[in-house]
Protein backbone atom coordinates (compact mmCIF):
# COMPACT_ATOMS: atom_id res chain seq x y z
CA UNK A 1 215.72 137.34 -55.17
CA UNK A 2 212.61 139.60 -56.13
CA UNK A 3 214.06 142.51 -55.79
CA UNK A 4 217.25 142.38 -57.67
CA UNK A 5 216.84 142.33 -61.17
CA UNK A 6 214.28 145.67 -60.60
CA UNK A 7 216.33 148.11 -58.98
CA UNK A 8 215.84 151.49 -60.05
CA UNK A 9 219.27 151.70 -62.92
CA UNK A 10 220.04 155.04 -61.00
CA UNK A 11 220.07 156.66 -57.49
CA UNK A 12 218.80 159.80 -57.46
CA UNK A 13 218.97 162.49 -54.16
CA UNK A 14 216.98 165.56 -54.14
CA UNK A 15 219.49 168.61 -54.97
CA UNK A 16 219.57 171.33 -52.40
CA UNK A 17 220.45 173.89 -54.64
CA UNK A 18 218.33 173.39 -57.91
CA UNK A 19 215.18 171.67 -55.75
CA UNK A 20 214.70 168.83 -57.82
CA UNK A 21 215.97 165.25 -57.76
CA UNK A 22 219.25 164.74 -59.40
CA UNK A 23 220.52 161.65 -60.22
CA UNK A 24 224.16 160.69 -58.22
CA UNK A 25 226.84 160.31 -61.05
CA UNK A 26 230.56 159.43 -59.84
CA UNK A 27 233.03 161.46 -61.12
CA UNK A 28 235.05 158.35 -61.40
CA UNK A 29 233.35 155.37 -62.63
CA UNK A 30 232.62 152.35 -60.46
CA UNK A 31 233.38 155.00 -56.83
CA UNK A 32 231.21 157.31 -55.25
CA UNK A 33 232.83 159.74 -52.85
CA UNK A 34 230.23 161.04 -50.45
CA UNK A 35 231.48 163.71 -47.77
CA UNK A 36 229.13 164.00 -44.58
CA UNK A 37 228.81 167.28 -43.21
CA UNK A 38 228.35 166.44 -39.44
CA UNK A 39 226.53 169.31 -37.58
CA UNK A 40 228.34 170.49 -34.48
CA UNK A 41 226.97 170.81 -31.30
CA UNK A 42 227.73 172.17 -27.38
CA UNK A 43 226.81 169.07 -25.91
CA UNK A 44 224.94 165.48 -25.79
CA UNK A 45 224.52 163.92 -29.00
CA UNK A 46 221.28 165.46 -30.72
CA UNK A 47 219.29 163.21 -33.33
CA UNK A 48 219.64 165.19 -36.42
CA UNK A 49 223.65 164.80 -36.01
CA UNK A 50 222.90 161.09 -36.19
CA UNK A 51 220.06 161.25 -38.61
CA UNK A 52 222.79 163.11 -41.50
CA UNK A 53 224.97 160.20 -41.53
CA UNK A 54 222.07 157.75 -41.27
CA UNK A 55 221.16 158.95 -44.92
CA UNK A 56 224.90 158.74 -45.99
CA UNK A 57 224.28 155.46 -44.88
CA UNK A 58 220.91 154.11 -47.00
CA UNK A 59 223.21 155.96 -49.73
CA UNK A 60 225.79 153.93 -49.51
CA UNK A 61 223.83 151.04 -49.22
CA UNK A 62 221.79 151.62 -51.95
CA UNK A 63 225.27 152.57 -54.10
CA UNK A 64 226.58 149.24 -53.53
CA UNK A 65 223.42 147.30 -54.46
CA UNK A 66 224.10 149.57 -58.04
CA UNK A 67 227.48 148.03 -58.21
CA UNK A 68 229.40 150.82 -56.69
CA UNK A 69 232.31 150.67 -54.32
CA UNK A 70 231.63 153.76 -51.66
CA UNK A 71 234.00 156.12 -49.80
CA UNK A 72 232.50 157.71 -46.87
CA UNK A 73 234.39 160.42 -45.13
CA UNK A 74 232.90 162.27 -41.91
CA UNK A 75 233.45 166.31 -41.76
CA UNK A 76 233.31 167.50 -38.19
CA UNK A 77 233.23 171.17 -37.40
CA UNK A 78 235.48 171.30 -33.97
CA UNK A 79 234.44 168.48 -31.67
CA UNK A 80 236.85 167.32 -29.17
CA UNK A 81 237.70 163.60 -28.93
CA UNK A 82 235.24 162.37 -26.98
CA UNK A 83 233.10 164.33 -28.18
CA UNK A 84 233.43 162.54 -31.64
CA UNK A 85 233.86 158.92 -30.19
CA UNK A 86 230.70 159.40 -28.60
CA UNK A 87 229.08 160.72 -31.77
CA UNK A 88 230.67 157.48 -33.51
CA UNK A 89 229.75 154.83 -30.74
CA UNK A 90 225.62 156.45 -31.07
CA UNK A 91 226.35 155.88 -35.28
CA UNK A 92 227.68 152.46 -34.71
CA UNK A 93 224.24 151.72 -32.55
CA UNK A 94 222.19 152.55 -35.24
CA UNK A 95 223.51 150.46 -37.84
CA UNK A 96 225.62 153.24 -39.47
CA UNK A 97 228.98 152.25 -41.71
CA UNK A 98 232.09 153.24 -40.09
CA UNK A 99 233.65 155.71 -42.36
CA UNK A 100 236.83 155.43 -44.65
CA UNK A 101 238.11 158.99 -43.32
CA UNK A 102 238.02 161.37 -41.15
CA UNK A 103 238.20 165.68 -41.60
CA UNK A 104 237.29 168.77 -41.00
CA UNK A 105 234.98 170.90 -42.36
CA UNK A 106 237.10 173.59 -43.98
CA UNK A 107 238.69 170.39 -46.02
CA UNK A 108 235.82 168.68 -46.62
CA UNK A 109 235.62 170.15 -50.38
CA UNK A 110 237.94 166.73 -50.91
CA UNK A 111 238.81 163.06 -50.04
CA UNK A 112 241.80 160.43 -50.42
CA UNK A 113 242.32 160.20 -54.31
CA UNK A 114 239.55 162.55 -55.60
CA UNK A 115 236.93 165.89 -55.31
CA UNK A 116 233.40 164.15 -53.56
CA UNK A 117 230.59 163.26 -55.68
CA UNK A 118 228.18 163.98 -52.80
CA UNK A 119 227.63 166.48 -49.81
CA UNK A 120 225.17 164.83 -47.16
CA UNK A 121 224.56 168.30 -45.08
CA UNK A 122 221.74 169.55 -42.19
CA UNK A 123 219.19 171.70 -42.27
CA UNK A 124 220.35 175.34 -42.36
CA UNK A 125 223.99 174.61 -43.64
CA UNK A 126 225.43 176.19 -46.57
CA UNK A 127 224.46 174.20 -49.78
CA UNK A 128 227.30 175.67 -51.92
CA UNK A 129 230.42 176.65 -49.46
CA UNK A 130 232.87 175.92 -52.90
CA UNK A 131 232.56 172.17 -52.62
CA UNK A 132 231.55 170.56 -55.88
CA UNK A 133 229.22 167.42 -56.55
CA UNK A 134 225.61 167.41 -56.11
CA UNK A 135 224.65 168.35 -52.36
CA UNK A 136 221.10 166.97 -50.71
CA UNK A 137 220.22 168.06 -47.28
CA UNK A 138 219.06 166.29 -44.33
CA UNK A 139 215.66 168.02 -42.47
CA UNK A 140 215.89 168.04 -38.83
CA UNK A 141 215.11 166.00 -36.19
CA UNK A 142 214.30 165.09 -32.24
CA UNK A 143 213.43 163.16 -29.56
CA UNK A 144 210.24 164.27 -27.26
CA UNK A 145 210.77 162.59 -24.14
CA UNK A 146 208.84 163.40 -21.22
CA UNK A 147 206.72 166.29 -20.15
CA UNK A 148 207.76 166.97 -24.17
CA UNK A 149 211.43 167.88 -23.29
CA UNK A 150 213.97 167.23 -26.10
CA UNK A 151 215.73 163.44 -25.03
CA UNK A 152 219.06 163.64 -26.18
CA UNK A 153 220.20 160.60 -28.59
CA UNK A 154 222.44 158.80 -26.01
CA UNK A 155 219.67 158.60 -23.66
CA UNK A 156 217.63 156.95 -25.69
CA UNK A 157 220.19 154.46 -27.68
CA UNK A 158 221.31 153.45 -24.13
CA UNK A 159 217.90 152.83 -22.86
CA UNK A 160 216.04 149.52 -23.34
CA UNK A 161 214.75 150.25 -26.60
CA UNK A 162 216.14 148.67 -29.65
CA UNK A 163 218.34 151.25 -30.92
CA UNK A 164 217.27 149.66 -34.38
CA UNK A 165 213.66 150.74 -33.93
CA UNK A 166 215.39 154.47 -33.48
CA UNK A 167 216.56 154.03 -37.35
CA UNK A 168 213.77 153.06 -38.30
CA UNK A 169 211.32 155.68 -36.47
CA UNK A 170 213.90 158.29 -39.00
CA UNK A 171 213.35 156.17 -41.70
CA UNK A 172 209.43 157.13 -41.40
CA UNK A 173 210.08 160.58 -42.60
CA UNK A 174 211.11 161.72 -45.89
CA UNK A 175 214.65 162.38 -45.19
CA UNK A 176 214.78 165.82 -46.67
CA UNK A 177 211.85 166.97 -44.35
CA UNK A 178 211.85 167.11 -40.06
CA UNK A 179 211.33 164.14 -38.24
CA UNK A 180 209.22 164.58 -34.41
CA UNK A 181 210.03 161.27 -33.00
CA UNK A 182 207.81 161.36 -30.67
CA UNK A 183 207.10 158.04 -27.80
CA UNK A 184 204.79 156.48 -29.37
CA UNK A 185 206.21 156.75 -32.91
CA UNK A 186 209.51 155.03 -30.96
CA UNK A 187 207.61 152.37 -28.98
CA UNK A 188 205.76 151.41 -32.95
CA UNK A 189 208.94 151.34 -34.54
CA UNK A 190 210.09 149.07 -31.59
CA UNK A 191 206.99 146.64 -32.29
CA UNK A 192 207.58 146.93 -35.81
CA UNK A 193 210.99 146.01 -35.92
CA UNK A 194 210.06 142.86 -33.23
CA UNK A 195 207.25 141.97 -35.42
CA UNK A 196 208.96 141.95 -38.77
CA UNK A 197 211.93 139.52 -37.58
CA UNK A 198 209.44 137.30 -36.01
CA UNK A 199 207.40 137.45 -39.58
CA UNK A 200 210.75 136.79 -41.07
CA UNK A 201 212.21 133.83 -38.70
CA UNK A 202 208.50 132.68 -39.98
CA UNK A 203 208.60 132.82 -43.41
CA UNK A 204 212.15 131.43 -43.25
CA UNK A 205 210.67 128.38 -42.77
CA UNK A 206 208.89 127.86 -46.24
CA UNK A 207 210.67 127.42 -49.99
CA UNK A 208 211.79 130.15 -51.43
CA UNK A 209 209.40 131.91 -54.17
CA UNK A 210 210.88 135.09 -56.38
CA UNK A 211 208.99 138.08 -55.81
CA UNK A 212 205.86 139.21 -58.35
CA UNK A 213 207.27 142.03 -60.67
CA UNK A 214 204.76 144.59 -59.24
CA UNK A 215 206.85 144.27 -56.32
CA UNK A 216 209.96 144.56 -57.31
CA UNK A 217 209.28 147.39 -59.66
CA UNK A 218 207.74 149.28 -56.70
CA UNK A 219 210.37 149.22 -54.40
CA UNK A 220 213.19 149.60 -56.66
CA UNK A 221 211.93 152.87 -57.44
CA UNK A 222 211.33 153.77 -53.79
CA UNK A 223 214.85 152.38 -53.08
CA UNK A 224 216.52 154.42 -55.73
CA UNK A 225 215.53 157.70 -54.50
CA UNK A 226 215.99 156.80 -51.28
CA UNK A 227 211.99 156.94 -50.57
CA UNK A 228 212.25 154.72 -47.32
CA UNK A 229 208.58 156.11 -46.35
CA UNK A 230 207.20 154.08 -49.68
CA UNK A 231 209.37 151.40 -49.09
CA UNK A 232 208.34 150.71 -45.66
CA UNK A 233 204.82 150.92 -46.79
CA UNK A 234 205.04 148.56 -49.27
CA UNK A 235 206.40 146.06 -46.41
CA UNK A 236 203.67 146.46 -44.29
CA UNK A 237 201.06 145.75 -47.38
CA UNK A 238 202.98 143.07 -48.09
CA UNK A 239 202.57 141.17 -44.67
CA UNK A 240 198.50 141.38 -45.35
CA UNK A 241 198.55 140.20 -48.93
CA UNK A 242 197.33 136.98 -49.08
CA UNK A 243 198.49 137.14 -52.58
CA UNK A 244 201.88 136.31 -52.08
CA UNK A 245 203.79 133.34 -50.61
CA UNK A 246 206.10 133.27 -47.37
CA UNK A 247 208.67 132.33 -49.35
CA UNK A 248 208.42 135.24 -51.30
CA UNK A 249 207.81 137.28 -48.62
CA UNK A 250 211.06 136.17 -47.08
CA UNK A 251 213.07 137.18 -50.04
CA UNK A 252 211.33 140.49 -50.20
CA UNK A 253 212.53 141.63 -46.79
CA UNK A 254 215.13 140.12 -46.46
CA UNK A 255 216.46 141.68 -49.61
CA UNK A 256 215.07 145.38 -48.42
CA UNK A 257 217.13 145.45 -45.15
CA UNK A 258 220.14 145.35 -46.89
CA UNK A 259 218.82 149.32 -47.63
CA UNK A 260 217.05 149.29 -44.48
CA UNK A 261 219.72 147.90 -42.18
CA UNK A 262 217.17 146.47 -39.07
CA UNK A 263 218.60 143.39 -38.90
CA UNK A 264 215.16 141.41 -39.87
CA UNK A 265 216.87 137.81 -40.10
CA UNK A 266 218.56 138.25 -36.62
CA UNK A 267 215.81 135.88 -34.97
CA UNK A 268 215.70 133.02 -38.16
CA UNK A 269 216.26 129.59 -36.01
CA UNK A 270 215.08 131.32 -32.58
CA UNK A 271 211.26 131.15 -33.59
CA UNK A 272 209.03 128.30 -34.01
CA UNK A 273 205.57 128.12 -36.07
């Protein structure tokens, strides 16, 4: 597979407190702890409570890929029960990991067996609060739905959109800035994510090539800083570039949505040429 010999050797996050990118070092070797501050809120499910653990989740992704087992634990600041199962049924739409734990925010300085290596928090929270490990923050985000109103995140993962093109309308914004998902950046992340599996069920059907180094090199250095804005970019050049085979094509993306998570080999055997 192209991309796996050229992974960036590190991941790196951008630090909240020193403003430069850091790179993630366990404090035990082979496990990353990563503690995800969850913002609270008085009602419906906002985006930027779901876009926090969506970066915990490329994280982990991205961990494992480096040969890292990863312990997720969600921090909640006072949310009833259903308050948090409907928080965790909106995650589970968007392709997030279920976490290994559960806590509150006053404990979330630790987790089962060890301090955290990493604090995933929001815009506006406290980058220090005592907890140790290197802390990256998460810029906010929302929905404009009609008449420019604020959609709340439930809405729109139970509407008819792929909640899949949702995750990947956030992952068109640097993480650590604000996202304005506005319709029509949803409805192109909906053809985007149709188009792609289509291209993929396609290019399934040729031998497989490795990828050219250029490639690889490219987006293992988006992937390990957790760039998804290059790495999506260098998907969509790599649809037009005559350049490269379907076979290697294939690999390519099918390789990146193990960071990505859009489930791009869901229609391989549906399509025909």
């Amino acid at each position: 597979m192209g991309f796996c010999t050229s992974l960036s050797p590190m991941v790196r996050l951008l630090d909240a407190r020193s403003g430069s990118y850091a790179e993630v070092k366990p404090a035990r070797r082979g496990l990353l702890r990563v503690c995800v501050h969850v913002p609270g809120t008085a009602g419906a499910t906002d985006i930027t409570r779901l876009r926090v653990p969506l970066i915990a989740d490329l994280l982990f992704r991205a961990a494992e890929l480096h040969d890292m087992q990863v312990l997720t634990v969600l921090a909640f600041a006072g949310q009833s029960d259903a308050q948090m199962e409907t928080f965790e049924r909106a995650a589970d739409a968007l392709g997030i990991h279920p976490p290994a734990a559960r806590t509150s925010l006053p404990e979330a300085h630790a987790s089962p067996g060890g301090p955290m290596d990493v604090h995933v928090i929001s815009q506006g929270a406290d980058a220090d609060g005592g907890q140790g490990g290197l802390v990256t923050r998460v810029g906010t985000a929302q929905i404009r739905g009609e008449g420019d109103h604020d959609a709340a995140a439930d809405d729109v993962l139970a509407g008819p959109r792929d909640p899949l093109a949702v995750r990947l309308a956030l992952m068109s914004f640097p993480y650590h800035q604000p996202a304005d998902l506005t319709e029509d950046v949803l409805a192109s992340a909906d053809e985007t994510v149709a188009h792609w599996r289509h291209q993929v069920a396609h290019w399934a059907e040729s031998p497989s090539r490795p990828m050219p180094a250029r490639i690889s090199q490219a987006a293992g250095s988006a992937f390990g800083n957790l760039d998804t804005v290059s790495a999506l970019g260098l998907l969509r050049d790599l649809i037009l570039d005559a350049d490269v085979q379907a076979g290697a094509k294939f690999e390519a993306f099918v390789y990146a949505d193990r960071i990505l998570g859009l489930d791009l080999p869901r229609d391989i055997g549906r399509t025909s040429r």
